[in-house]
Protein backbone atom coordinates (compact mmCIF):
# COMPACT_ATOMS: atom_id res chain seq x y z
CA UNK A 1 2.60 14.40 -8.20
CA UNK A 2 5.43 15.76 -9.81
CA UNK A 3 6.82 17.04 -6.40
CA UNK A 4 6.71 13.38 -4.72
CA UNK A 5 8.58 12.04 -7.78
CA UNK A 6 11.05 14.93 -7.72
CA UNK A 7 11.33 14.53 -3.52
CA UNK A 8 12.03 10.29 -4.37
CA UNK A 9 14.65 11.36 -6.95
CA UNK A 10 16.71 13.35 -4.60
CA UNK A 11 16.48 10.52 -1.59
CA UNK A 12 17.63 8.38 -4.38
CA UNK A 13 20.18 10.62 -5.82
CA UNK A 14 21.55 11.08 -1.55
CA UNK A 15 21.08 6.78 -1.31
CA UNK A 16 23.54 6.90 -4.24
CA UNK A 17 26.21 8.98 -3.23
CA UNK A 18 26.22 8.14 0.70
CA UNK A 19 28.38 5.39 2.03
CA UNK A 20 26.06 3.22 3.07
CA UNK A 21 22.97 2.16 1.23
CA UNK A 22 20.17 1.10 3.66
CA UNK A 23 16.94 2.42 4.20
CA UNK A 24 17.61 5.18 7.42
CA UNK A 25 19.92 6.91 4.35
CA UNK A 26 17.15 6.64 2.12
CA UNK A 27 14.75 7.93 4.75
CA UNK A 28 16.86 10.62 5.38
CA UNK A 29 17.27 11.74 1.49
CA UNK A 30 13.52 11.78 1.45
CA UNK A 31 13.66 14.32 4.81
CA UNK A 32 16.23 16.43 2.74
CA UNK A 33 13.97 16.17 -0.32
CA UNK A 34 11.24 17.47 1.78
CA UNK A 35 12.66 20.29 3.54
CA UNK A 36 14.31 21.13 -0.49
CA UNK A 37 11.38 21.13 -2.05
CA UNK A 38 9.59 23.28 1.02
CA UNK A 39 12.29 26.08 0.81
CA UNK A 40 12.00 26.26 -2.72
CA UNK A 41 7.94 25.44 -3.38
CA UNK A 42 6.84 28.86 -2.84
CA UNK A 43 9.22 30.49 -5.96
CA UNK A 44 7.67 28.39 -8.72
CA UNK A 45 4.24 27.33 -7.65
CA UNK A 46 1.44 27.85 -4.79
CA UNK A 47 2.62 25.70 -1.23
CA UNK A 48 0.67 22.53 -1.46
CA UNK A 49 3.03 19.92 -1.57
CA UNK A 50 4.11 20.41 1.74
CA UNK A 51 1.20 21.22 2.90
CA UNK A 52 -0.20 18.08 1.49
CA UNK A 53 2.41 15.84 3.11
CA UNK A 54 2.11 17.24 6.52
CA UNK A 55 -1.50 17.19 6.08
CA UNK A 56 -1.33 12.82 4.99
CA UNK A 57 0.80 12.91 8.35
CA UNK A 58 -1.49 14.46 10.88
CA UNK A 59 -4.47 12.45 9.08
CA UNK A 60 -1.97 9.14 9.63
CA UNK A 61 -1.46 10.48 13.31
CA UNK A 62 -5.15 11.33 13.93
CA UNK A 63 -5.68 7.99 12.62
CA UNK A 64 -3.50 5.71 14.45
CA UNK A 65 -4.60 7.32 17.34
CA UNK A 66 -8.70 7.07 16.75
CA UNK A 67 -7.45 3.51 15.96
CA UNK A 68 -6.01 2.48 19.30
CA UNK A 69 -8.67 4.37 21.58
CA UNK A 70 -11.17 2.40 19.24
CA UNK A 71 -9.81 -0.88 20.00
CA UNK A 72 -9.32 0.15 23.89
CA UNK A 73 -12.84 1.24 24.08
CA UNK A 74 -14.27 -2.16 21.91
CA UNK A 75 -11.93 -3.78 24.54
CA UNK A 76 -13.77 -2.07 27.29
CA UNK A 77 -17.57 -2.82 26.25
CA UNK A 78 -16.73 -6.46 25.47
CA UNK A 79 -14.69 -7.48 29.01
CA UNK A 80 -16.75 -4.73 31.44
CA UNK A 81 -19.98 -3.40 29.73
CA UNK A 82 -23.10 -5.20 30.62
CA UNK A 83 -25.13 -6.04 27.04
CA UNK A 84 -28.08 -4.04 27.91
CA UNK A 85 -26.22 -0.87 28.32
CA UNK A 86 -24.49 -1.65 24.81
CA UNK A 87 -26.86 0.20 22.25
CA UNK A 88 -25.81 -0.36 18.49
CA UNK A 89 -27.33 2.60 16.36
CA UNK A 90 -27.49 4.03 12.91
CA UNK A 91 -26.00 6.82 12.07
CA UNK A 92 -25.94 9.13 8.70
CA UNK A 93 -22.99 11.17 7.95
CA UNK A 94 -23.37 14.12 5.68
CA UNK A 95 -20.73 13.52 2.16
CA UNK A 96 -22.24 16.57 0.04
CA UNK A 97 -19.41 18.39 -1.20
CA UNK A 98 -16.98 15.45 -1.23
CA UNK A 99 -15.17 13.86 -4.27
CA UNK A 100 -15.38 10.21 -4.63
CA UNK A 101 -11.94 9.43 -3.19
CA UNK A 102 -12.27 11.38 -0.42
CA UNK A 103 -15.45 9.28 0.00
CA UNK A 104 -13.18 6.28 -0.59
CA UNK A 105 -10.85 7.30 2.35
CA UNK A 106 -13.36 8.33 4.58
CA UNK A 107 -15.41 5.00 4.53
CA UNK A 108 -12.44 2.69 4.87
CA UNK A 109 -11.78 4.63 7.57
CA UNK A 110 -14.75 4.57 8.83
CA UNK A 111 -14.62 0.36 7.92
CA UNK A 112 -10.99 -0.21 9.84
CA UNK A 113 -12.13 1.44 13.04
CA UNK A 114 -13.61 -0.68 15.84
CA UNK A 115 -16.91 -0.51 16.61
CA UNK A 116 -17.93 1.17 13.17
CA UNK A 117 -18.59 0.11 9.54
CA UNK A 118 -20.14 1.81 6.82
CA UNK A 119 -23.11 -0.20 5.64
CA UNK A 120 -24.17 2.12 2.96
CA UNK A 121 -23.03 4.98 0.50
CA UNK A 122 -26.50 7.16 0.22
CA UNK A 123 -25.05 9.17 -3.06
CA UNK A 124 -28.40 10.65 -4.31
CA UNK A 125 -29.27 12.24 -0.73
CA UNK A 126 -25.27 12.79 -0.07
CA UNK A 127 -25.35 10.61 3.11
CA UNK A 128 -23.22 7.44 4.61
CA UNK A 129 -24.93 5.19 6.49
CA UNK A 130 -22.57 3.62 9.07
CA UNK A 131 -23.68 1.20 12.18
CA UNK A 132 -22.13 2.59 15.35
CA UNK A 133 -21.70 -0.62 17.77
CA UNK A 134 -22.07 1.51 20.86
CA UNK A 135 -23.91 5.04 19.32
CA UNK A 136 -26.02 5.70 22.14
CA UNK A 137 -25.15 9.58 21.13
CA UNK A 138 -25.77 9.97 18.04
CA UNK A 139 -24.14 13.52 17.84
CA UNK A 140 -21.02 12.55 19.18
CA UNK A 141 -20.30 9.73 16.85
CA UNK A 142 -21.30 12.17 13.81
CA UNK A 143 -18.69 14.88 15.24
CA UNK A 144 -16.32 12.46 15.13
CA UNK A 145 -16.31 11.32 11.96
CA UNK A 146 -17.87 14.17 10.14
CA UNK A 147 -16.14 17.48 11.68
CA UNK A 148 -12.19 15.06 13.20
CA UNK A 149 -11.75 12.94 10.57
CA UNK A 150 -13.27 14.26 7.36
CA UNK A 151 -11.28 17.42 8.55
CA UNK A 152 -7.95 16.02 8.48
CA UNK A 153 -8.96 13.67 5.27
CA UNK A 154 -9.68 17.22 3.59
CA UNK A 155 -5.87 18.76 4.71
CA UNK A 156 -3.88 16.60 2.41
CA UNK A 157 -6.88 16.20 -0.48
CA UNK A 158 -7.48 19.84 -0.86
């Protein structure tokens, strides 16, 4: 935490001595902070702040991009897919070993995607319950939220 606020001092020690004050110069004083504070992490401290950020950026990537093919493939089942080849399923997604924000993150992530929402938090037997709108495979739904995108939740937690 103490990284971020030092990284947001020197973009806004760069915003205040550049020409122009907009927020491309204040963008790029946060790209200097970064690449600063990367160079010079290892002497004082173990790497995690930049491993952190990078992390929050391939999650934000990983995402973006789950989010679109979600909506494509919601698009898909509603405009082309007959309704008896549509087959909505339950699905229970192993959290043991997870602190509670990463729980947080993972079920609003879960929540925002297309096609899935978490119905239930199952904290005594470690589960999530989530309703899959087309889970048909039940494996392949928990691989993709269990193994892709707890994976890249864990980068920039851990």
């Amino acid at each position: 935490m103490k990284l971020l606020l030092l990284n947001i001092s020197i973009a806004a020690a760069w915003l205040g001595i550049s020409a122009t004050q907009n927020g491309v110069t204040f963008i790029i004083g946060l790209i200097l902070g970064f690449t600063l504070i990367s160079l010079l992490e290892g002497f004082f401290q173990p790497p995690s702040y930049s491993r952190r950020i990078l992390g929050f950026l391939a999650y934000l990537y990983y995402f973006s991009k789950a989010l679109i093919i979600a909506n494509i493939t919601m698009l898909t089942h509603i405009l082309i897919t007959p309704n008896n080849k549509i087959e909505p399923n339950l699905v229970e997604i192993d959290i043991q070993g997870l602190s509670d924000i990463e729980i947080l993150i993972l079920t609003h992530s879960i929540t925002l995607t297309p096609g899935t929402i978490t119905i239930d938090i199952l904290k005594p037997e470690g589960k999530l319950l989530i309703h899959a709108f087309d889970g048909h495979t039940k494996e392949q739904v928990e691989q993709s939220i269990a193994q892709d995108l707890t994976r890249h939740i864990l980068r920039f937690t851990r």
